[in-house]
C-alpha atoms as a PDB file:
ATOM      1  CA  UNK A   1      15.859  25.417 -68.986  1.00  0.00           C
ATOM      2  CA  UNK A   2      16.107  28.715 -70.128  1.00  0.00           C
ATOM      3  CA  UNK A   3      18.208  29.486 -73.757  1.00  0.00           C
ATOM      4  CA  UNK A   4      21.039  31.407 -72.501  1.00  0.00           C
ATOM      5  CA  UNK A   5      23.473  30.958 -75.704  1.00  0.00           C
ATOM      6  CA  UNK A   6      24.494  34.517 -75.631  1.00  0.00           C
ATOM      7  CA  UNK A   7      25.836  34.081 -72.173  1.00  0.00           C
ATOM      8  CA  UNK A   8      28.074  31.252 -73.416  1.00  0.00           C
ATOM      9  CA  UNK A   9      29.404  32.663 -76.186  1.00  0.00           C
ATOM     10  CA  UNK A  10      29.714  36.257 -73.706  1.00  0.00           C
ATOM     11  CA  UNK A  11      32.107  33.567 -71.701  1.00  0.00           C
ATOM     12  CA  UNK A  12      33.772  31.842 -74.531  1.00  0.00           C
ATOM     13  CA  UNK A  13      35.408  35.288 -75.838  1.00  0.00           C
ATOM     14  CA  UNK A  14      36.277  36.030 -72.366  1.00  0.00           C
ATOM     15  CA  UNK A  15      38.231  32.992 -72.107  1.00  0.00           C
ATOM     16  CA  UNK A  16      40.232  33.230 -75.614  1.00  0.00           C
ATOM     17  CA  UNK A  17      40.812  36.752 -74.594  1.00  0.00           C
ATOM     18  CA  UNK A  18      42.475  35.387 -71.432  1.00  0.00           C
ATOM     19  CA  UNK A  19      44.475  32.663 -73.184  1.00  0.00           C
ATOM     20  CA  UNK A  20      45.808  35.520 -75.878  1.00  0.00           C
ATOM     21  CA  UNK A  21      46.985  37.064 -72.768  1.00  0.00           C
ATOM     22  CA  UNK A  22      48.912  34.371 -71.067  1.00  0.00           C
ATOM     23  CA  UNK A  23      50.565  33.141 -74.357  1.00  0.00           C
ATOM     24  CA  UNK A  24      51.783  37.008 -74.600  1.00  0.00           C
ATOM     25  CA  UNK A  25      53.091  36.490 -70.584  1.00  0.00           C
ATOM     26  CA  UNK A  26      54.672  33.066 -71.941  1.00  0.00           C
ATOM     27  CA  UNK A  27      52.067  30.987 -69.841  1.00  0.00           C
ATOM     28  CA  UNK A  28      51.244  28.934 -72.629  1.00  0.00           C
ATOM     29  CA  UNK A  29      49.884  25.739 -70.845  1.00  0.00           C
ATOM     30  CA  UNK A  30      47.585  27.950 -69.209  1.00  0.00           C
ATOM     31  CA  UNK A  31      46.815  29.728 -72.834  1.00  0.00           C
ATOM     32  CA  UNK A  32      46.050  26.472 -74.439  1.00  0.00           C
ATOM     33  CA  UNK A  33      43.986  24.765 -71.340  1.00  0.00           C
ATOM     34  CA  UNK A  34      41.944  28.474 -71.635  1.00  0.00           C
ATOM     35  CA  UNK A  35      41.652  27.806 -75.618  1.00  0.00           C
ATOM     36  CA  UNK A  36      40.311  24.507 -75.214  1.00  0.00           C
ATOM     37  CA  UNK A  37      37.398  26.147 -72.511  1.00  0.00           C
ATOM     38  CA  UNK A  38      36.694  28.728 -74.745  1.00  0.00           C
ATOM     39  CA  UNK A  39      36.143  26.474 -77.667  1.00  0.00           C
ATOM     40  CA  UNK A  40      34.227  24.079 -75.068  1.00  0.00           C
ATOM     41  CA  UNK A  41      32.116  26.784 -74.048  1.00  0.00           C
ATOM     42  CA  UNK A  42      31.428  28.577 -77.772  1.00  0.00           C
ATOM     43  CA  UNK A  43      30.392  25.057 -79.309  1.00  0.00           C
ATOM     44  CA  UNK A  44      27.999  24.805 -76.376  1.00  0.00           C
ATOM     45  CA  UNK A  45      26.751  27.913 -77.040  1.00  0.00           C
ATOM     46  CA  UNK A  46      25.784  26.839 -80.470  1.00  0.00           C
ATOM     47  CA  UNK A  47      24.264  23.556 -79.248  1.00  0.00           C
ATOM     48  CA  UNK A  48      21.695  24.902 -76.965  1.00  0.00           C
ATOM     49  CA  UNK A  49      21.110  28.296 -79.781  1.00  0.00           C
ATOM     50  CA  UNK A  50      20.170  24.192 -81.334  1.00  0.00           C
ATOM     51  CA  UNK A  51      17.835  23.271 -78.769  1.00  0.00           C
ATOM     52  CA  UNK A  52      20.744  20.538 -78.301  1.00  0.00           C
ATOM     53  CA  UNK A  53      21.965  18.985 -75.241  1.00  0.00           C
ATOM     54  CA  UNK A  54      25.312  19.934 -74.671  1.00  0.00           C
ATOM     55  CA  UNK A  55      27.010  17.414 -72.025  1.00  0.00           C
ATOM     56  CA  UNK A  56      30.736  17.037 -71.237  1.00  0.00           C
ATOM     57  CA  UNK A  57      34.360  18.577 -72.054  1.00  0.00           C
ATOM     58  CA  UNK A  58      34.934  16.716 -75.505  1.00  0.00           C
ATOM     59  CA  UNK A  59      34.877  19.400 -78.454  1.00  0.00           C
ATOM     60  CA  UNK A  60      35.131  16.851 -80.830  1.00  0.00           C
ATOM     61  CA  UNK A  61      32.222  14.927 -79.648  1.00  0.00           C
ATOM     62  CA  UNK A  62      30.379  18.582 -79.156  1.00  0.00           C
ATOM     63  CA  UNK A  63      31.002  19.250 -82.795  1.00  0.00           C
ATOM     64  CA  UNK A  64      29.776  15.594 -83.416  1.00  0.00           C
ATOM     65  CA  UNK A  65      26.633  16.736 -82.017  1.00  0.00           C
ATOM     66  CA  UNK A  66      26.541  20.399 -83.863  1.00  0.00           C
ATOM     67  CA  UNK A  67      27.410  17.816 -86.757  1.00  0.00           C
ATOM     68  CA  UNK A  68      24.007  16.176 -86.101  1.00  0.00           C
ATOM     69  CA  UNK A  69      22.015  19.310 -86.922  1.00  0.00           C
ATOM     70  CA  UNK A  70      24.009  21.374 -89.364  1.00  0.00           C
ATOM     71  CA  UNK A  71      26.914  20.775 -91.358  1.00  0.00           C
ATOM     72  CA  UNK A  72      30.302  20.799 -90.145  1.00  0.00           C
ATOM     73  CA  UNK A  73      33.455  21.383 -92.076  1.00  0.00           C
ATOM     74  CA  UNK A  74      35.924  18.667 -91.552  1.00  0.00           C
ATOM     75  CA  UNK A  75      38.245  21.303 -90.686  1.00  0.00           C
ATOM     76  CA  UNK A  76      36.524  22.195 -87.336  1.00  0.00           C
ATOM     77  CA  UNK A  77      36.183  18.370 -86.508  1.00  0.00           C
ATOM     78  CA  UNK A  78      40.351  18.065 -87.172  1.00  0.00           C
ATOM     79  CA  UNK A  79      40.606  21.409 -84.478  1.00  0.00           C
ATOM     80  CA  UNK A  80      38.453  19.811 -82.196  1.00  0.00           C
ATOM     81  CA  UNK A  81      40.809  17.213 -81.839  1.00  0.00           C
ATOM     82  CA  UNK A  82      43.599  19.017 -81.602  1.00  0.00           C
ATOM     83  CA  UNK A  83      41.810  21.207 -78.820  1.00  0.00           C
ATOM     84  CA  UNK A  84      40.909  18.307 -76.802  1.00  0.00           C
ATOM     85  CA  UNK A  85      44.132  17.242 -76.520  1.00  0.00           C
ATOM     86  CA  UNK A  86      45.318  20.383 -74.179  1.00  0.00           C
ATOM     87  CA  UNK A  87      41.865  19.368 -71.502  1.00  0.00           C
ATOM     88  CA  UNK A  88      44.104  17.629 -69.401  1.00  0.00           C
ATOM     89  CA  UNK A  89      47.824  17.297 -70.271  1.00  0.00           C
ATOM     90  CA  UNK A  90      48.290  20.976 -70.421  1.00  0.00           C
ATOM     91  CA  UNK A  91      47.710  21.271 -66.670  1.00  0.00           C
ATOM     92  CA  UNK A  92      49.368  18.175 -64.926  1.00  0.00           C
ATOM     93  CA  UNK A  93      53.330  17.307 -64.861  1.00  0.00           C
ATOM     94  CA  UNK A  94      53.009  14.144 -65.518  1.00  0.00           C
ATOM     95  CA  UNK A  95      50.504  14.831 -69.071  1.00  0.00           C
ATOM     96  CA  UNK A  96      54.104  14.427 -70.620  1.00  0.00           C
ATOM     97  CA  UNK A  97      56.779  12.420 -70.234  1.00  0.00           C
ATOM     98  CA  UNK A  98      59.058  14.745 -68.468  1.00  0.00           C
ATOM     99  CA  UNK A  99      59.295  18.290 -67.875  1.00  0.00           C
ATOM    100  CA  UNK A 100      56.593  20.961 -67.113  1.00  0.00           C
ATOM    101  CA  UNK A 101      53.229  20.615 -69.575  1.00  0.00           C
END
């Protein structure tokens, strides 16, 4: 497979450019679900920079990895969680119990 970290990371500040933008146009499940893929997609970026396998949509469990090679702050783990939580709730009606996510 060929190392194509730069094209990750070329994606990942695409998509946190995007969510900035919708959280100005007050679409802010949109802006987090875009958050969580640009976080998703600049931790991957660092995996395979790793020679890592980077599998799935958990950042937390992507930083577990990253965590398996270099140090990782406990700070980044705690964001990862909070990032994971907008994957799926941000997007669906019912990811709440009432109202619009």
């Amino acid at each position: 497979m060929p190392e194509r970290s730069k094209d990750w990371m070329n994606q990942a500040i695409k998509d946190l450019d995007a969510a900035q933008k919708m959280m100005e146009d007050n679409l802010f499940e949109w802006s987090c679900f875009a958050a969580q893929q640009a976080s998703e997609k600049a931790v991957k970026s660092v995996l395979q920079r790793l020679n890592a396998v980077a599998w799935g949509h958990s950042i937390t469990d992507l930083m577990k990895a990253v965590g398996n090679r270099v140090n990782v702050d406990e700070k980044l783990l705690d964001c990862a969680r909070l990032l994971d939580k907008y994957y799926i709730p941000a997007r669906y009606p019912n990811g709440f119990e009432s109202g619009s996510p």
